[in-house]
Protein backbone atom coordinates (compact mmCIF):
# COMPACT_ATOMS: atom_id res chain seq x y z
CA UNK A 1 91.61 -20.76 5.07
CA UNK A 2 94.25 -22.38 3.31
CA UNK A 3 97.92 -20.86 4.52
CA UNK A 4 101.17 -21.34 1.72
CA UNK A 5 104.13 -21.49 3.08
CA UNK A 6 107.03 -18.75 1.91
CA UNK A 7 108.86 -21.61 0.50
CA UNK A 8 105.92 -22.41 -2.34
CA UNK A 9 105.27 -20.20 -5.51
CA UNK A 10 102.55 -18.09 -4.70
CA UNK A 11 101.24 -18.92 -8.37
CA UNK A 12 100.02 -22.23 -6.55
CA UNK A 13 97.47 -20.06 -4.61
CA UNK A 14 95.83 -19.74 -8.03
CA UNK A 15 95.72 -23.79 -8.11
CA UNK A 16 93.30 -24.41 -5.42
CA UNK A 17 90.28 -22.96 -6.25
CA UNK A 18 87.32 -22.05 -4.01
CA UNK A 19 89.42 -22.03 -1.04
CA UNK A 20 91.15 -18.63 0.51
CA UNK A 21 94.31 -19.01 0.43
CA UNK A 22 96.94 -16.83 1.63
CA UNK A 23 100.47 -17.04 1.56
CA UNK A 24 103.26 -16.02 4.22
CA UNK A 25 104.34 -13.23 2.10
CA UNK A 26 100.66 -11.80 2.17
CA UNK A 27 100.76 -12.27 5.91
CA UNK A 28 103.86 -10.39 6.53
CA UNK A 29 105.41 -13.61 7.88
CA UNK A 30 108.45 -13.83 5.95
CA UNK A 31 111.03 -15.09 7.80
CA UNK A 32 109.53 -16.07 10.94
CA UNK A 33 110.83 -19.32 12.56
CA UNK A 34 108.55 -22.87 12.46
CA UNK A 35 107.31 -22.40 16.05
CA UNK A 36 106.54 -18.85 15.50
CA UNK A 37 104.86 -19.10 12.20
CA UNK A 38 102.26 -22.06 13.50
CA UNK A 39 101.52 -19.64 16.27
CA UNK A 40 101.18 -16.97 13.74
CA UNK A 41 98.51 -19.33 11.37
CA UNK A 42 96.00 -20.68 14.50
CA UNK A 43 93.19 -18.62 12.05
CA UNK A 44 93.90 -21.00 9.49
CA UNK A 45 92.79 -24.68 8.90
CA UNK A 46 95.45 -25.73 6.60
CA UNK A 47 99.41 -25.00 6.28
CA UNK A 48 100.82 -26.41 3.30
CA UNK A 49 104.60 -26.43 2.53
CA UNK A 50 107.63 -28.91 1.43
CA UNK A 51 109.66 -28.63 4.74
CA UNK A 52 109.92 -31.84 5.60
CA UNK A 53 111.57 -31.10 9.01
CA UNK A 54 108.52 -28.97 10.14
CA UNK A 55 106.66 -32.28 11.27
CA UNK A 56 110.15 -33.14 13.08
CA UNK A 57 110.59 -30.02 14.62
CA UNK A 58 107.18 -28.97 15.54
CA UNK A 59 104.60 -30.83 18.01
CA UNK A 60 101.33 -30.16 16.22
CA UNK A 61 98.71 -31.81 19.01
CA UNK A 62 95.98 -29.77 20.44
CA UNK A 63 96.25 -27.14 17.02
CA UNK A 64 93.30 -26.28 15.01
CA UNK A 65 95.55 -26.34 11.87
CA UNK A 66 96.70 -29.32 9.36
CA UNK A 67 99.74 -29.30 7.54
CA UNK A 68 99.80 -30.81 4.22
CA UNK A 69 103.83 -32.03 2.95
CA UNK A 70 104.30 -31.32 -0.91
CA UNK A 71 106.62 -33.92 -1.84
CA UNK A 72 108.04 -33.17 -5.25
CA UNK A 73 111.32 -32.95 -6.66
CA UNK A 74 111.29 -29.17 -6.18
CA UNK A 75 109.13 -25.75 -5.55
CA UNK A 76 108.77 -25.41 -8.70
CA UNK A 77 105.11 -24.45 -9.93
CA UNK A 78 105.64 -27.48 -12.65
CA UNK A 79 106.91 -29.84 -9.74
CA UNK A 80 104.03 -28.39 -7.27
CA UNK A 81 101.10 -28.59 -9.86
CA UNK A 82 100.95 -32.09 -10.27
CA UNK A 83 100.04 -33.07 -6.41
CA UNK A 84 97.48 -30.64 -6.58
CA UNK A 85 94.68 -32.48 -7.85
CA UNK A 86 95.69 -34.82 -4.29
CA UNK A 87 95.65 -31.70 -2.36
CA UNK A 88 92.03 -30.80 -3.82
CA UNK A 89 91.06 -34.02 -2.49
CA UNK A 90 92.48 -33.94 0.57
CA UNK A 91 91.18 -30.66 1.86
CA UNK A 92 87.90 -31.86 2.12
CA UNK A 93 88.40 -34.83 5.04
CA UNK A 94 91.66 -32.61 6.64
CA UNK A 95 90.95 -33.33 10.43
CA UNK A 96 93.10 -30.45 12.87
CA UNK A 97 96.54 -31.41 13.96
CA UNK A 98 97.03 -33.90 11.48
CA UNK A 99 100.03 -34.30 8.61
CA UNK A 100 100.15 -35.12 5.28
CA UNK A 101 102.64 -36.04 3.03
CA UNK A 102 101.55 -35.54 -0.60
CA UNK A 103 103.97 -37.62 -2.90
């Protein structure tokens, strides 16, 4: 299960096809701090989102879930919608506790 972060256009759940994908919002997670949110997602294999600081702030060794980056000029859906296709690609080799950046 694929987790968006608040942060993303939940139009980009409709961009990643054959996956579940959820988004914070659906969740009820809205607002909930970095630490408290990765808690909140151990059901999920992949956390996707364009804080760049999470990977700073957050020690993700020894979690079940990867965190894919979105670098694009901004959270947009026309920004976001061009990494996809990367994304796609990516979510098939994704090993746990790992981070990506997507540029």
């Amino acid at each position: 299960m694929v987790l968006l972060d608040e942060c993303l256009p939940t139009r980009l759940a409709r961009s990643l096809p054959g996956h579940d994908v959820r988004t914070v919002r659906q969740m009820n997670w809205l607002g909930l701090s970095n630490g408290r949110l990765l808690d909140a997602a151990a059901g999920f294999d992949l956390f996707i989102t364009v804080d760049k600081n999470l990977v700073k702030q957050q020690d993700l060794a020894g979690r079940r879930l990867a965190v894919v980056v979105l670098r694009a000029k901004s959270n947009k859906i026309e920004d976001l919608s061009a990494l996809v296709p990367r994304v796609m690609i990516l979510l098939a080799d994704l090993q746990p506790g790992t981070v990506t950046s997507v540029p």
